[in-house]
N, C-alpha and C. Protein backbone atom coordinates (compact mmCIF):
# COMPACT_ATOMS: atom_id res chain seq x y z
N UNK A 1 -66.10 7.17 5.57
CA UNK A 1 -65.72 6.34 4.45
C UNK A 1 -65.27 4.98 4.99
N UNK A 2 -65.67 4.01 4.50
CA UNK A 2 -65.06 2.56 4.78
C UNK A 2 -63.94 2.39 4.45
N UNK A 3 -63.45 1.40 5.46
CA UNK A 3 -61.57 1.31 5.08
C UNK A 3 -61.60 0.03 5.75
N UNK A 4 -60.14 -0.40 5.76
CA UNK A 4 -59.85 -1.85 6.00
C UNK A 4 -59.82 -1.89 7.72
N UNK A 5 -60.04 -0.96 8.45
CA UNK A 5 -60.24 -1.17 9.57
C UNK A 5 -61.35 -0.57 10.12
N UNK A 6 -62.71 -0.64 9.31
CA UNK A 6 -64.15 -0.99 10.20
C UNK A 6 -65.33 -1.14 8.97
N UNK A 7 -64.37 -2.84 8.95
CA UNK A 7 -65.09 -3.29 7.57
C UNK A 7 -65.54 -4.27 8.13
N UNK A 8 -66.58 -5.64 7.57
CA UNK A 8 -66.83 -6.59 8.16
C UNK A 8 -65.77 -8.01 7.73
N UNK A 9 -64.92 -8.73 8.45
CA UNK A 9 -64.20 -9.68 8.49
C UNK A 9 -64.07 -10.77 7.08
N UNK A 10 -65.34 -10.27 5.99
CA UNK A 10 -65.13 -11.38 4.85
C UNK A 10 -64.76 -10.36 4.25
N UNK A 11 -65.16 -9.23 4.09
CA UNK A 11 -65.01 -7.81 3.49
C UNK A 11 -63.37 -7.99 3.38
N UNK A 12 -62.86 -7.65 4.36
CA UNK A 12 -61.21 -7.67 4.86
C UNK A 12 -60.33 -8.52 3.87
N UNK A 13 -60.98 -9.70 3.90
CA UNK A 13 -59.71 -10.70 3.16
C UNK A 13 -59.98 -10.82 1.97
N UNK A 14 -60.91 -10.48 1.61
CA UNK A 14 -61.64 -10.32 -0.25
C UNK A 14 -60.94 -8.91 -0.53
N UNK A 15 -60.60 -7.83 0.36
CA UNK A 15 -60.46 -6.64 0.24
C UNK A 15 -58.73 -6.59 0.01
N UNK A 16 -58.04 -7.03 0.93
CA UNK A 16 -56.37 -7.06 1.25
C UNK A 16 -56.32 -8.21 -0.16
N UNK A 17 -56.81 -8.82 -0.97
CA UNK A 17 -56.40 -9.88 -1.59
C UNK A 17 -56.36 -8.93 -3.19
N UNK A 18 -57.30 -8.27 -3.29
CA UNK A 18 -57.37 -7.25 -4.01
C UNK A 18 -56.26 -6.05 -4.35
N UNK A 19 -55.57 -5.73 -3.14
CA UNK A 19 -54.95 -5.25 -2.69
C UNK A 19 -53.57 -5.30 -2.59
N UNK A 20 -53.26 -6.81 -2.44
CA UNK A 20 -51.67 -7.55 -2.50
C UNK A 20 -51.60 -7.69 -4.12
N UNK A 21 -52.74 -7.83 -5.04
CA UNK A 21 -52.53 -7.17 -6.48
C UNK A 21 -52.25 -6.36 -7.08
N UNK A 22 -52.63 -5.23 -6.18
CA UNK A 22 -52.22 -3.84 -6.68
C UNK A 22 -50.86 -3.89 -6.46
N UNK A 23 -50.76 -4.10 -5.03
CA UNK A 23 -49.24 -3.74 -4.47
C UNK A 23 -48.00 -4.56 -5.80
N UNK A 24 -48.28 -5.45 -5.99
CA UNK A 24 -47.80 -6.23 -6.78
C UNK A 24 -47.53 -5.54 -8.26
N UNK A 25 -48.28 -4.99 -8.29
CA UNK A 25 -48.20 -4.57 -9.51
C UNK A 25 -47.59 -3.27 -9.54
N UNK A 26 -47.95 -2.74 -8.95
CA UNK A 26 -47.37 -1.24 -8.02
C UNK A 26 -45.76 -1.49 -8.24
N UNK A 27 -45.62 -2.40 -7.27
CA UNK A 27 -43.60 -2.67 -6.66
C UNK A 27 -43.31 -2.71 -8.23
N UNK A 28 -43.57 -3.38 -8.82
CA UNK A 28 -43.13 -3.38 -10.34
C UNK A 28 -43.37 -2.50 -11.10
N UNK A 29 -43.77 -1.41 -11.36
CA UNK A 29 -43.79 -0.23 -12.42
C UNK A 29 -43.20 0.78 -11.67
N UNK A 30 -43.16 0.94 -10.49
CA UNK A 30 -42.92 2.01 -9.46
C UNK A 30 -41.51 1.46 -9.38
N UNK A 31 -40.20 0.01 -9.58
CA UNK A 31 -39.38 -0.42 -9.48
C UNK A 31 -38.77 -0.04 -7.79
N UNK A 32 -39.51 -0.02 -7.19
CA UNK A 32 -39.28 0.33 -5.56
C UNK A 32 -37.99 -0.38 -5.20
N UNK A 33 -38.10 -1.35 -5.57
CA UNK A 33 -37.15 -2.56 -5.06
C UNK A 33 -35.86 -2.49 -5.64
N UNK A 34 -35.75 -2.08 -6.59
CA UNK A 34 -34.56 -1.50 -7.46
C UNK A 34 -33.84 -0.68 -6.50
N UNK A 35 -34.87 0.41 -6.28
CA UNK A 35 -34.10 1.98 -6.17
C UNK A 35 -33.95 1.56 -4.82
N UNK A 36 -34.35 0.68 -3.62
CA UNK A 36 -33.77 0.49 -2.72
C UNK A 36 -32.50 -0.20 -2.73
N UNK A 37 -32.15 -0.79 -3.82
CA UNK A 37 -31.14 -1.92 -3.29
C UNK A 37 -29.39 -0.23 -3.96
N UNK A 38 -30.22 0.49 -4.09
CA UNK A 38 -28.73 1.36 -4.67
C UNK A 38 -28.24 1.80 -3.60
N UNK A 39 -26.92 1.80 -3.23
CA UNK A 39 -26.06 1.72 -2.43
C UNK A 39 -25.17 2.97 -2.39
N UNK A 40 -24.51 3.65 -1.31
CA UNK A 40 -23.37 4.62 -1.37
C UNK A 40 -22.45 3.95 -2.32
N UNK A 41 -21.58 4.83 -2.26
CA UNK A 41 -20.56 4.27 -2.85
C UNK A 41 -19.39 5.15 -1.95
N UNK A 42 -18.77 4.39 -1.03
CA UNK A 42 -17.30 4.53 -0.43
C UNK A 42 -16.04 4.60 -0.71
N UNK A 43 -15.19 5.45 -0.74
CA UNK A 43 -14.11 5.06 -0.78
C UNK A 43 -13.47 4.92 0.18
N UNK A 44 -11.98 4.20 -0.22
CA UNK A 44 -11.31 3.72 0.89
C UNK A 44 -10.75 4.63 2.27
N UNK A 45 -10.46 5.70 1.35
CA UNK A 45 -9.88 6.68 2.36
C UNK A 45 -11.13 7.64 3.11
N UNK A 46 -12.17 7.25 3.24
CA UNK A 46 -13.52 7.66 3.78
C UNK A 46 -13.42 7.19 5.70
N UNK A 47 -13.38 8.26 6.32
CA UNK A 47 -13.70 7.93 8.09
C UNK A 47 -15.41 7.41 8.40
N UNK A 48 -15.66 7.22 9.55
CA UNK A 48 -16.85 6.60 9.74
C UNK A 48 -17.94 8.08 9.43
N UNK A 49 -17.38 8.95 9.58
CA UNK A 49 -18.09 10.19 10.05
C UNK A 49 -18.55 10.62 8.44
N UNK A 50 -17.66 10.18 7.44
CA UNK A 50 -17.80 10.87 6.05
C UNK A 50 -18.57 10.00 5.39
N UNK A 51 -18.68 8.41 5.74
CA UNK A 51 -19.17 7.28 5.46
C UNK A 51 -20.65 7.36 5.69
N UNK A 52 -20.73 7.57 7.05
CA UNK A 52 -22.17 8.35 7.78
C UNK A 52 -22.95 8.92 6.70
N UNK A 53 -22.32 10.47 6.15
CA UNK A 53 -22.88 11.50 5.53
C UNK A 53 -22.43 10.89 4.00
N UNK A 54 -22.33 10.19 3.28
CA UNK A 54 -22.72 9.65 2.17
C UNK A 54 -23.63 8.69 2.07
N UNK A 55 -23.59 7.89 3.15
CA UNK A 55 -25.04 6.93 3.16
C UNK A 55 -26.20 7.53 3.91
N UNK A 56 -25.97 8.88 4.43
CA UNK A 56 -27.33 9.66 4.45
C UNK A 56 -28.00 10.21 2.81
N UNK A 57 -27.46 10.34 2.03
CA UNK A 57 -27.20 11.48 1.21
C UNK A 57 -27.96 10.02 0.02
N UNK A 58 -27.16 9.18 0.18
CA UNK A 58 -28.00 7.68 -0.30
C UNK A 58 -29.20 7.98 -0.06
N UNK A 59 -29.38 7.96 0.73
CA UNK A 59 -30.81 7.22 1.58
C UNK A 59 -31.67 8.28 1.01
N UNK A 60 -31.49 9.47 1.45
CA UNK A 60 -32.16 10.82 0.68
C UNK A 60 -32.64 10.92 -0.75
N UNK A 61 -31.19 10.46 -1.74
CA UNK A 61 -31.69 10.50 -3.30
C UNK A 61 -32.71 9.07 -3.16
N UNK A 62 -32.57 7.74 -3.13
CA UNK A 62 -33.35 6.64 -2.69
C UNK A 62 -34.82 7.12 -2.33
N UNK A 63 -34.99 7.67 -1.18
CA UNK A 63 -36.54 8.16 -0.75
C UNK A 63 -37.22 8.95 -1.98
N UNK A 64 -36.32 10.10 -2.45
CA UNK A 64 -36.51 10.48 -3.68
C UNK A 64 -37.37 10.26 -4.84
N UNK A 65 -36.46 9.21 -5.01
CA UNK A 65 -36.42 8.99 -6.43
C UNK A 65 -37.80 7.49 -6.31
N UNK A 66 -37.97 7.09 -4.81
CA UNK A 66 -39.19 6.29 -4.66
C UNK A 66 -40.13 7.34 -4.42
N UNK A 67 -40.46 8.42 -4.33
CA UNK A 67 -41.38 9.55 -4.18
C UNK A 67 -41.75 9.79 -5.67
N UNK A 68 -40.71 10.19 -5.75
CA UNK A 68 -40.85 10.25 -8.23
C UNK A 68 -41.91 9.62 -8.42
N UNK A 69 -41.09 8.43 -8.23
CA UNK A 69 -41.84 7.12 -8.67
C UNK A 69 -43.19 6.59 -8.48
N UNK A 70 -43.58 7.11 -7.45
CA UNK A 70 -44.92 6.86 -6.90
C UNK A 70 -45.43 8.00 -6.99
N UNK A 71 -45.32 9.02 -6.69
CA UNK A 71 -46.49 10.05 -6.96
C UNK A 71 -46.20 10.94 -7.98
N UNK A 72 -45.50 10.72 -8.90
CA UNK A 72 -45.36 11.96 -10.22
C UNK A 72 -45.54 10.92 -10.90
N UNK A 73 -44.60 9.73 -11.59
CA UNK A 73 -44.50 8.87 -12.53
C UNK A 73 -45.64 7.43 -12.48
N UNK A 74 -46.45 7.65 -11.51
CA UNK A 74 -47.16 6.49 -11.53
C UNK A 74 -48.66 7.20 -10.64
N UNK A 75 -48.82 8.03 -9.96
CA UNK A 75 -49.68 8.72 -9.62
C UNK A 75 -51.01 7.63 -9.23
N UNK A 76 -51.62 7.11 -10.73
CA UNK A 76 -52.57 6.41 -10.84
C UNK A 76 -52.65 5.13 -10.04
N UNK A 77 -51.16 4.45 -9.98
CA UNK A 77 -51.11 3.14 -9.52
C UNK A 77 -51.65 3.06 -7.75
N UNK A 78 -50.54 4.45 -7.74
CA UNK A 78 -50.47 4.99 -6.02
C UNK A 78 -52.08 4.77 -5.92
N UNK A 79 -53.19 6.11 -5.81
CA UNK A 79 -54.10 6.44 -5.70
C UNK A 79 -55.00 4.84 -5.84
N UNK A 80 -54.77 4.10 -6.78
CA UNK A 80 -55.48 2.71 -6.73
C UNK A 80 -55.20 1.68 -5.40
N UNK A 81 -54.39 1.99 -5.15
CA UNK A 81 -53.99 1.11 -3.48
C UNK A 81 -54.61 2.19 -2.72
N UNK A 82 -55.08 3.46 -2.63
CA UNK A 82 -55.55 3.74 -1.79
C UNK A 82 -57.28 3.50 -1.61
N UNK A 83 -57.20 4.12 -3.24
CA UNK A 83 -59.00 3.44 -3.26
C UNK A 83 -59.43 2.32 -2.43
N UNK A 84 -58.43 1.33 -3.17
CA UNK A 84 -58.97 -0.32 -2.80
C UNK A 84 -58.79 -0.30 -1.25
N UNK A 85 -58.11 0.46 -0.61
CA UNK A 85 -57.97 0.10 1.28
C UNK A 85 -59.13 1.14 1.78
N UNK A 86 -60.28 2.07 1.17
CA UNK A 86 -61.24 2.75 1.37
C UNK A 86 -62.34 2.11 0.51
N UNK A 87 -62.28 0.60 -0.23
CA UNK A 87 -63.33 0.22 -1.01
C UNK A 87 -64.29 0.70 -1.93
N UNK A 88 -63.02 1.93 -2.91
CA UNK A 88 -63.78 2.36 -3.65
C UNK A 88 -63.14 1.84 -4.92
N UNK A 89 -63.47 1.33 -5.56
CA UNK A 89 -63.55 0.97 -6.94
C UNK A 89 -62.47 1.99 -7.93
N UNK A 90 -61.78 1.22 -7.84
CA UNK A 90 -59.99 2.57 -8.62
C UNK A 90 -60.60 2.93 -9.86
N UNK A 91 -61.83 2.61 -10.70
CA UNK A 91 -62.12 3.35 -11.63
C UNK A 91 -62.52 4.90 -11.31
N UNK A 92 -63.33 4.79 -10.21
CA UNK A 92 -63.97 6.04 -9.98
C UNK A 92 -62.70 6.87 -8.79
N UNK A 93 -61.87 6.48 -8.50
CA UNK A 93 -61.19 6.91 -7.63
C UNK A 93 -60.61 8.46 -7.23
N UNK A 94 -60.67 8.79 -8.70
CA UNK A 94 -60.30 10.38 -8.58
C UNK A 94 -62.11 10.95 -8.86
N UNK A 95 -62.97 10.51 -8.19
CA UNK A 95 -64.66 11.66 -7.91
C UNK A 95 -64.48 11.43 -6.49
N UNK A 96 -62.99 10.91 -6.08
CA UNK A 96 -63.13 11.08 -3.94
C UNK A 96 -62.46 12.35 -3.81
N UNK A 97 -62.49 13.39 -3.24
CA UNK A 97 -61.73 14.13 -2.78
C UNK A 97 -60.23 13.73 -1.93
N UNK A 98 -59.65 14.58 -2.22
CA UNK A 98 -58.12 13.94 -1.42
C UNK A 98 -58.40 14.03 0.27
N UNK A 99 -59.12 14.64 0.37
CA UNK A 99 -59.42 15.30 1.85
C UNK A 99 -60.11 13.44 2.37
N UNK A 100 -61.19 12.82 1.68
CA UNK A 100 -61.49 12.08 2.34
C UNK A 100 -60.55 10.38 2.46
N UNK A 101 -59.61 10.59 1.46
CA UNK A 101 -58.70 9.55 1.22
C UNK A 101 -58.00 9.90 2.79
N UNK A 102 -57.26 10.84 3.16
CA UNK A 102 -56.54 11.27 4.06
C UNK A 102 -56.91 10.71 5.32
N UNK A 103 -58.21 11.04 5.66
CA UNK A 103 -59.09 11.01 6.63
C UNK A 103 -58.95 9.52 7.11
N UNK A 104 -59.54 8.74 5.50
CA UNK A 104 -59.70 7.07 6.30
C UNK A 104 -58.29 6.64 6.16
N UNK A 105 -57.28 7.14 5.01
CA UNK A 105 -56.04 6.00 5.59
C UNK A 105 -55.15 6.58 6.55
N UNK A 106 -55.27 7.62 7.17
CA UNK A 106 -55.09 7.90 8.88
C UNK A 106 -55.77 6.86 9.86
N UNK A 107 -56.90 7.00 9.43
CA UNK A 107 -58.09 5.96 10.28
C UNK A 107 -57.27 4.43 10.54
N UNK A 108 -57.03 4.19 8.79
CA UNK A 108 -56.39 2.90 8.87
C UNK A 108 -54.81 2.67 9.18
N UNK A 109 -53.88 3.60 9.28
CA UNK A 109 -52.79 3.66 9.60
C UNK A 109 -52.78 3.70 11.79
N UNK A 110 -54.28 4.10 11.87
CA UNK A 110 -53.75 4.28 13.50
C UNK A 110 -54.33 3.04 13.73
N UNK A 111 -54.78 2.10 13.31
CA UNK A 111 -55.53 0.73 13.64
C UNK A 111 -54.35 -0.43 13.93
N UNK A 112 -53.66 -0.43 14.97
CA UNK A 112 -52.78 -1.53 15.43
C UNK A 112 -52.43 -2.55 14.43
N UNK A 113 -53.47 -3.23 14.62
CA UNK A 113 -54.35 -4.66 14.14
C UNK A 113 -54.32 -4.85 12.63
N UNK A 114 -54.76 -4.05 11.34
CA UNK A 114 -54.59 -3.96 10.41
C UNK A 114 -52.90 -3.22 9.81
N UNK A 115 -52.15 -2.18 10.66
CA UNK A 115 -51.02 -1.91 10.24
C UNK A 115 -50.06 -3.57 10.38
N UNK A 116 -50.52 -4.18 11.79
CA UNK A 116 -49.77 -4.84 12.04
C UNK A 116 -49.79 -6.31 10.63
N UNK A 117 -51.25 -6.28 10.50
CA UNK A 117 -51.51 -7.39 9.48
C UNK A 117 -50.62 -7.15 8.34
N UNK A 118 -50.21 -6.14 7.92
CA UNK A 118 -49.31 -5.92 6.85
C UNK A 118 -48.52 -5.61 7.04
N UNK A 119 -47.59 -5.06 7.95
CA UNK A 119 -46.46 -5.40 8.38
C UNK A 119 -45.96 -6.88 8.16
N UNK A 120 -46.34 -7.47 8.60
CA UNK A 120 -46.10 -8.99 8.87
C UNK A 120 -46.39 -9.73 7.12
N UNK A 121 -46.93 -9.29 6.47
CA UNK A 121 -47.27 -9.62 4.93
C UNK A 121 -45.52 -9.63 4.36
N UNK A 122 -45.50 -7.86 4.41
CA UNK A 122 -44.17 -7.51 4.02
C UNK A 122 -43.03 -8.38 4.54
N UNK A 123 -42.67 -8.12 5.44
CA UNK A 123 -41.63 -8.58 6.33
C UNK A 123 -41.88 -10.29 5.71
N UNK A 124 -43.25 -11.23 5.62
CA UNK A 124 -43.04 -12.62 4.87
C UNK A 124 -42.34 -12.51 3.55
N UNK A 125 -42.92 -11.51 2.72
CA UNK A 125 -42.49 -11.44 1.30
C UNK A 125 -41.11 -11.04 1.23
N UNK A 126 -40.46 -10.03 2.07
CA UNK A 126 -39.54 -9.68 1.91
C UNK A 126 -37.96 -10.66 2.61
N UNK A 127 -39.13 -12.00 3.14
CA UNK A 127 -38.28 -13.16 3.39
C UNK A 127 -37.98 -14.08 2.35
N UNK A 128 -39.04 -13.73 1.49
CA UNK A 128 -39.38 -14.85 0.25
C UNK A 128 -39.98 -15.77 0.58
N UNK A 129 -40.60 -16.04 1.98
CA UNK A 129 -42.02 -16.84 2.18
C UNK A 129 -43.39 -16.91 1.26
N UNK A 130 -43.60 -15.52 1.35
CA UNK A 130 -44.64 -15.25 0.51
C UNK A 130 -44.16 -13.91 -0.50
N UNK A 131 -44.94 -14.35 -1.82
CA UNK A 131 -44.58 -13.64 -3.15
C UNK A 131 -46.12 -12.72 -3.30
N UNK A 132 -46.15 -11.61 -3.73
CA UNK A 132 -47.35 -10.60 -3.44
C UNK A 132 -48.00 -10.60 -5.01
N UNK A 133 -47.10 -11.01 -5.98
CA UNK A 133 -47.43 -10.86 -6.95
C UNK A 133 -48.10 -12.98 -7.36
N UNK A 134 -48.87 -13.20 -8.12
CA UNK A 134 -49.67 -14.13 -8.50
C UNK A 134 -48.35 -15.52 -9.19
């Protein structure tokens, strides 16, 4: 299956541009950004050790409730960012088997070069350099 890492180079940036749309649209119905910014809540008489194990316990409902969000309550949105990074057309996206989605965004998750390209997307946007949405 084609994916964003053994595509041809015009393919790529017509492809990721496609792509920073979805995501865009994604972060916003999926409210990702929300459910990250929720915080423990401490009290005063809390040691480092108890502090520890409430902002684990954070972090846990957080992953959560961004899991909800993306694969029970939005399912469709998810699966469309994956299409589009395997260049299949998110209409037809559920006639792929899950087996071959797996396959190429492994493919594309072990590709240095392309993880790194979006890494570096995020990490701009999440400077407020660059905005993902239009």
């Amino acid at each position: 299956m084609k994916n964003l890492a053994n595509c041809k180079p015009s393919e790529f940036f017509v492809q990721t541009n496609k792509i920073r749309k979805s995501v865009a649209k994604w972060l916003t119905v999926t409210d990702i950004h929300n459910i990250r910014k929720r915080l423990p809540k401490y009290t005063d008489d809390m040691d480092a050790e108890k502090r520890a194990e409430v902002r684990k316990a954070q972090i846990s409902k957080n992953l959560s409730a961004i899991l909800d969000a993306c694969l029970e309550e939005h399912p469709m949105e998810t699966l469309e960012i994956m299409a589009l990074a395997c260049f299949i057309d998110p209409a037809e996206a559920d006639d792929h088997p899950m087996s071959e989605y797996l396959k190429s965004v492994a493919e594309l998750i072990a590709d240095e070069s392309v993880l790194s390209f979006f890494t570096s997307l995020v990490s701009l946007e999440s400077s407020g350099i660059l905005t993902l949405a239009d």
